[in-house]
PDB file of N, CA and C in Angstrom:
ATOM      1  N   UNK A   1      14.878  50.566 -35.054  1.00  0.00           N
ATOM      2  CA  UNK A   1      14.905  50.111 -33.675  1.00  0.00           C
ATOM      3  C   UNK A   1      14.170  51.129 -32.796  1.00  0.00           C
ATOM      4  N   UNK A   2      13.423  50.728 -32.146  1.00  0.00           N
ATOM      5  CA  UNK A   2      12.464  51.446 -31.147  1.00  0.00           C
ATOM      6  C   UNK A   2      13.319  51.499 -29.832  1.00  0.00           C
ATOM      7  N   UNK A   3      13.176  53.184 -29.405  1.00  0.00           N
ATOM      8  CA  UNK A   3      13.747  53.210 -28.286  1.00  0.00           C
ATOM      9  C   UNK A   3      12.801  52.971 -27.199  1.00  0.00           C
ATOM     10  N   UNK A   4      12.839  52.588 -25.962  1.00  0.00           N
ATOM     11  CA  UNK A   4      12.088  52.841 -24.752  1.00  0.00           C
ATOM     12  C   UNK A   4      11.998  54.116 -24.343  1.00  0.00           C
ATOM     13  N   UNK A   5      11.045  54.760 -24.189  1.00  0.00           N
ATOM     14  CA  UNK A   5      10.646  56.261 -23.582  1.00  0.00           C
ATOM     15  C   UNK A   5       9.827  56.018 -22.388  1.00  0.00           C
ATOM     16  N   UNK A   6      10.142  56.466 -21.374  1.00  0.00           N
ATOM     17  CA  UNK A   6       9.115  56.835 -20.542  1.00  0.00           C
ATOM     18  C   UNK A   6       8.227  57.438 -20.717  1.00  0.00           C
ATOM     19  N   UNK A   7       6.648  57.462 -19.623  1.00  0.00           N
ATOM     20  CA  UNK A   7       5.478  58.065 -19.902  1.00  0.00           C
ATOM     21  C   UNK A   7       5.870  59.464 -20.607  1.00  0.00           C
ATOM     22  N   UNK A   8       6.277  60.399 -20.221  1.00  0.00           N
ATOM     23  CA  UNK A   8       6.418  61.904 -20.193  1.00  0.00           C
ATOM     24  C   UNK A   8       7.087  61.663 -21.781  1.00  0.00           C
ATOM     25  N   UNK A   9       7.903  61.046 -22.237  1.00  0.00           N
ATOM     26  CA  UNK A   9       8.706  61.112 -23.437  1.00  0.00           C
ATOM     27  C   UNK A   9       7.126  60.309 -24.320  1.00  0.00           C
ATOM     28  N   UNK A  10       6.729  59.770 -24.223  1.00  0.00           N
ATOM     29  CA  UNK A  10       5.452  59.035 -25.167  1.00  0.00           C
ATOM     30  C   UNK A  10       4.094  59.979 -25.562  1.00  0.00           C
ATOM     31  N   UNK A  11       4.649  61.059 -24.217  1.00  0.00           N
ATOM     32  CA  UNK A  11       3.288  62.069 -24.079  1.00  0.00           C
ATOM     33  C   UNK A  11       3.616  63.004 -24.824  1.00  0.00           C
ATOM     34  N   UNK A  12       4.887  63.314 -24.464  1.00  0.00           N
ATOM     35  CA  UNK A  12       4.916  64.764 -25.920  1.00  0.00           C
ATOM     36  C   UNK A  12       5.677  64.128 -27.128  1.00  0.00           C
ATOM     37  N   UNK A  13       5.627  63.312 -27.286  1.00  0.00           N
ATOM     38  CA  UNK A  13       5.872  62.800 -28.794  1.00  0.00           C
ATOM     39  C   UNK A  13       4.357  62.827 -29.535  1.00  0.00           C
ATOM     40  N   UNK A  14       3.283  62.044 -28.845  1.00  0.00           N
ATOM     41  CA  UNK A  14       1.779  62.314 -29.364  1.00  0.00           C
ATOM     42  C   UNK A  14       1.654  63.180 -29.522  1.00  0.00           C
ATOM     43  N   UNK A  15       1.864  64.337 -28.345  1.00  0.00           N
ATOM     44  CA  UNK A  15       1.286  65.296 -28.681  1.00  0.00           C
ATOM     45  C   UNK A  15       1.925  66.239 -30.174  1.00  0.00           C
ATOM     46  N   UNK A  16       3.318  66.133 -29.887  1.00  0.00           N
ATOM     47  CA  UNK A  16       4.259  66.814 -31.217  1.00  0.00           C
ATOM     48  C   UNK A  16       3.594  66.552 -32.729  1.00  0.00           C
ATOM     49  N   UNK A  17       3.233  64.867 -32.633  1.00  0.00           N
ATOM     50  CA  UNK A  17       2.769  64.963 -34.050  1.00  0.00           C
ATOM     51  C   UNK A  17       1.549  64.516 -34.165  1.00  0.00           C
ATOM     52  N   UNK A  18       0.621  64.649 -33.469  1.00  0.00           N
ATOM     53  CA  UNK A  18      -0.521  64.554 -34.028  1.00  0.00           C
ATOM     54  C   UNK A  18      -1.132  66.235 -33.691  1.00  0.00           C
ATOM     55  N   UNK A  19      -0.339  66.894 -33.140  1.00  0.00           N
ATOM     56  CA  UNK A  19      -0.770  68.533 -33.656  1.00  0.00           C
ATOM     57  C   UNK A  19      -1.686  68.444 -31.974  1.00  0.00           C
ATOM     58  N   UNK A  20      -1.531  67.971 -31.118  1.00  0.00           N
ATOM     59  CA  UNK A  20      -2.856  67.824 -30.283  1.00  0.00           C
ATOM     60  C   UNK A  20      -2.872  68.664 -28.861  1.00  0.00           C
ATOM     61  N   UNK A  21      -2.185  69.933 -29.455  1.00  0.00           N
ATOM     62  CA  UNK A  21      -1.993  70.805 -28.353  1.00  0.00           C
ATOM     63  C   UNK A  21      -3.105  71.583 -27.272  1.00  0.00           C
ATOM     64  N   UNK A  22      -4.499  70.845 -27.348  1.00  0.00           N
ATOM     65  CA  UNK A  22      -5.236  71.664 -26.786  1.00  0.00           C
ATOM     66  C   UNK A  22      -5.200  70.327 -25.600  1.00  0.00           C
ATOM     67  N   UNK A  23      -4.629  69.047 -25.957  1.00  0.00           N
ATOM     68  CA  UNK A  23      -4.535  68.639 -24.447  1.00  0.00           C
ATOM     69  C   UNK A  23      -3.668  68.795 -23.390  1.00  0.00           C
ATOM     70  N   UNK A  24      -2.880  69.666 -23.578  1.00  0.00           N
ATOM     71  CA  UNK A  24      -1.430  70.154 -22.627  1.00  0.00           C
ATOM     72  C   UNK A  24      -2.073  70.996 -21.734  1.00  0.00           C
ATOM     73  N   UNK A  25      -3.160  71.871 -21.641  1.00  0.00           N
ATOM     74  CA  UNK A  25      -3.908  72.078 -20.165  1.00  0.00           C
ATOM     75  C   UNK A  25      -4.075  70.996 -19.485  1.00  0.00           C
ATOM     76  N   UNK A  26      -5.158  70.056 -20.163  1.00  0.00           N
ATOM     77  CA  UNK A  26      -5.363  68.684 -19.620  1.00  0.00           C
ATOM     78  C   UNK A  26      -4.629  68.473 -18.823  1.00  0.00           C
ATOM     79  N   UNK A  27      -3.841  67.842 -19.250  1.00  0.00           N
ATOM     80  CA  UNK A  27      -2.079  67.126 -18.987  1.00  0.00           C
ATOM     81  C   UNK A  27      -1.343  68.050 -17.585  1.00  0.00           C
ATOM     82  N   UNK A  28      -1.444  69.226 -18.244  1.00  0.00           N
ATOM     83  CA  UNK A  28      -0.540  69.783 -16.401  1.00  0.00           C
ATOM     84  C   UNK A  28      -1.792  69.595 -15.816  1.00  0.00           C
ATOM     85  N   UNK A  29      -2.821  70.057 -15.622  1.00  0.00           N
ATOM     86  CA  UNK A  29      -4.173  70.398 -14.528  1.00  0.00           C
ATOM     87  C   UNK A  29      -3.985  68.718 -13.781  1.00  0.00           C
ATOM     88  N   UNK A  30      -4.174  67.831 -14.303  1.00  0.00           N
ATOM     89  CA  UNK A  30      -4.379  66.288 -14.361  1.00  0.00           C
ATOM     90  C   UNK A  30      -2.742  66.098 -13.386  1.00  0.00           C
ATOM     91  N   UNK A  31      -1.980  66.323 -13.197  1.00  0.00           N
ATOM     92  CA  UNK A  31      -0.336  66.146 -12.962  1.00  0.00           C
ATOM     93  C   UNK A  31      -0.653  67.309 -11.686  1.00  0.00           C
ATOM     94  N   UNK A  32      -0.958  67.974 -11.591  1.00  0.00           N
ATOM     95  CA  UNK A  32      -1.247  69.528 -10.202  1.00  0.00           C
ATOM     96  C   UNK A  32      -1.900  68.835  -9.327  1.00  0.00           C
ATOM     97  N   UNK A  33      -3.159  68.567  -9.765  1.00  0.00           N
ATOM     98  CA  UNK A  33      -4.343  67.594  -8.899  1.00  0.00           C
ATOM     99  C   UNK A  33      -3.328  66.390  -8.102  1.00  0.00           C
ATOM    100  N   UNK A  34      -2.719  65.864  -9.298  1.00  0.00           N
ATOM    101  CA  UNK A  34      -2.240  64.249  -8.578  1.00  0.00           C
ATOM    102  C   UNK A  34      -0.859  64.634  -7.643  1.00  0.00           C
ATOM    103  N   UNK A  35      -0.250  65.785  -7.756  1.00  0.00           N
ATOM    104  CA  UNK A  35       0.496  66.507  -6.980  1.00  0.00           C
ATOM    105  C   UNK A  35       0.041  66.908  -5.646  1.00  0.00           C
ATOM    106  N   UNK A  36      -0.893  67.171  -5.838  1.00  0.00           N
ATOM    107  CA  UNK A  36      -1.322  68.054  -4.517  1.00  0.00           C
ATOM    108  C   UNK A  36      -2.454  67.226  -3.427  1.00  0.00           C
ATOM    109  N   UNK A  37      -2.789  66.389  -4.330  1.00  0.00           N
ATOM    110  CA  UNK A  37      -3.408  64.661  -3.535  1.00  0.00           C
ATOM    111  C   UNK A  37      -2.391  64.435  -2.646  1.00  0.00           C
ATOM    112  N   UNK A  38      -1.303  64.453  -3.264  1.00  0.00           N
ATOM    113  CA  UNK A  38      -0.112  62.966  -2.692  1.00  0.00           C
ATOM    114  C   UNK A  38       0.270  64.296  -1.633  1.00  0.00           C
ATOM    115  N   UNK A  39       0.879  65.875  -1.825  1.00  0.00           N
ATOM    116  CA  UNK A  39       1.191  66.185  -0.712  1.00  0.00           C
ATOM    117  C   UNK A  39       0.316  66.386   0.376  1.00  0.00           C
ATOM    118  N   UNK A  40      -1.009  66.432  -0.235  1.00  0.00           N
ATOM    119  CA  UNK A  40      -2.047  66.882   1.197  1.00  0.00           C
ATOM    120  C   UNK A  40      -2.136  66.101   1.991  1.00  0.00           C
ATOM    121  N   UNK A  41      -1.550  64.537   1.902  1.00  0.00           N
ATOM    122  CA  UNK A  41      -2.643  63.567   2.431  1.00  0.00           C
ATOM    123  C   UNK A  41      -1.327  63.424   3.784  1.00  0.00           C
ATOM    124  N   UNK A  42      -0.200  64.335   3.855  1.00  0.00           N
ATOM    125  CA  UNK A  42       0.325  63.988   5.453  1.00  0.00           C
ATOM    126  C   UNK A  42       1.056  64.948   5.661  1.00  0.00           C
ATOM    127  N   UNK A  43       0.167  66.067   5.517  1.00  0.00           N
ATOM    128  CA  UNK A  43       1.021  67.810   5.716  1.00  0.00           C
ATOM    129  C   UNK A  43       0.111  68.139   7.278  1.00  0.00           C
ATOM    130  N   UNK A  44       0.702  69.396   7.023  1.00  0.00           N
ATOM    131  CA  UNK A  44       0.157  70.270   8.461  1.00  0.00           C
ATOM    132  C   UNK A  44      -0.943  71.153   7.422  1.00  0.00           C
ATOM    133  N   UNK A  45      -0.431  70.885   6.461  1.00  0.00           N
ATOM    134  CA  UNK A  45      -1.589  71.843   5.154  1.00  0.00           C
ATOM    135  C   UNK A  45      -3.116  71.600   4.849  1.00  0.00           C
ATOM    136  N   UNK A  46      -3.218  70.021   5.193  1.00  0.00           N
ATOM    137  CA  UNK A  46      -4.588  69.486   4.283  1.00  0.00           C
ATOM    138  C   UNK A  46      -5.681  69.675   4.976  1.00  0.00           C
ATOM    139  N   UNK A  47      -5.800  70.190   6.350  1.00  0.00           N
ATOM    140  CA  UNK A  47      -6.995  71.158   6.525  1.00  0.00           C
ATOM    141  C   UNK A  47      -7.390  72.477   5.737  1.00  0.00           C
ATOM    142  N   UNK A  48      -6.946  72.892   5.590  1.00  0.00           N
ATOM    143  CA  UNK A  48      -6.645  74.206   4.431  1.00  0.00           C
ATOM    144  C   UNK A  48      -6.946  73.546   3.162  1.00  0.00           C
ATOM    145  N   UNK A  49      -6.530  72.368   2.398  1.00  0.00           N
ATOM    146  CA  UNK A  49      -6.423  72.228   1.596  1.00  0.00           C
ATOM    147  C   UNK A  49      -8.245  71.482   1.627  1.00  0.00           C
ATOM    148  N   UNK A  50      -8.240  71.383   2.519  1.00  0.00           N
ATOM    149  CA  UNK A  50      -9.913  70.347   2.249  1.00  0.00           C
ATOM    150  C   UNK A  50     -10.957  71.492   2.695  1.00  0.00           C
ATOM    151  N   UNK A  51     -10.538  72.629   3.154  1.00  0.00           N
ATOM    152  CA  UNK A  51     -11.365  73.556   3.308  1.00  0.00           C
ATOM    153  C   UNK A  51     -12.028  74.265   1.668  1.00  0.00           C
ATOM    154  N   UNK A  52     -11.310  74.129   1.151  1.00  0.00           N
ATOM    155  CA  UNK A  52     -11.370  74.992  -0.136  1.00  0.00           C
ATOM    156  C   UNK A  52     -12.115  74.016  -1.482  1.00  0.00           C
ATOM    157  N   UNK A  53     -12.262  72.987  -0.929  1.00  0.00           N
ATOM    158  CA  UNK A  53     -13.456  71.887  -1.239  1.00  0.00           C
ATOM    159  C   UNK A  53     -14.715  71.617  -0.760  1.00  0.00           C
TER     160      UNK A  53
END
């Protein structure tokens, strides 16, 4: 019987067994970016943050 996993549980199960640890930089860098999109876009920050672009 197959359990349901969420994204994050499907992601390090791939990664566990297919040995595929050089994409776990990927994976956080990719998750930081989409972090820091969603807070810039209605801070007092995202001048600062679009400066450095």
């Amino acid at each position: 019987m197959v359990k349901n996993k969420s994204l994050f549980g499907q992601i390090w199960d791939f990664l566990r067994v297919r040995k595929a640890w050089w994409m776990t930089p990927i994976i956080i860098m990719l998750i930081l970016i989409g972090i820091l999109i969603v807070f810039s876009q209605s801070s007092a920050v995202s001048p600062f943050i679009y400066a450095l672009f």
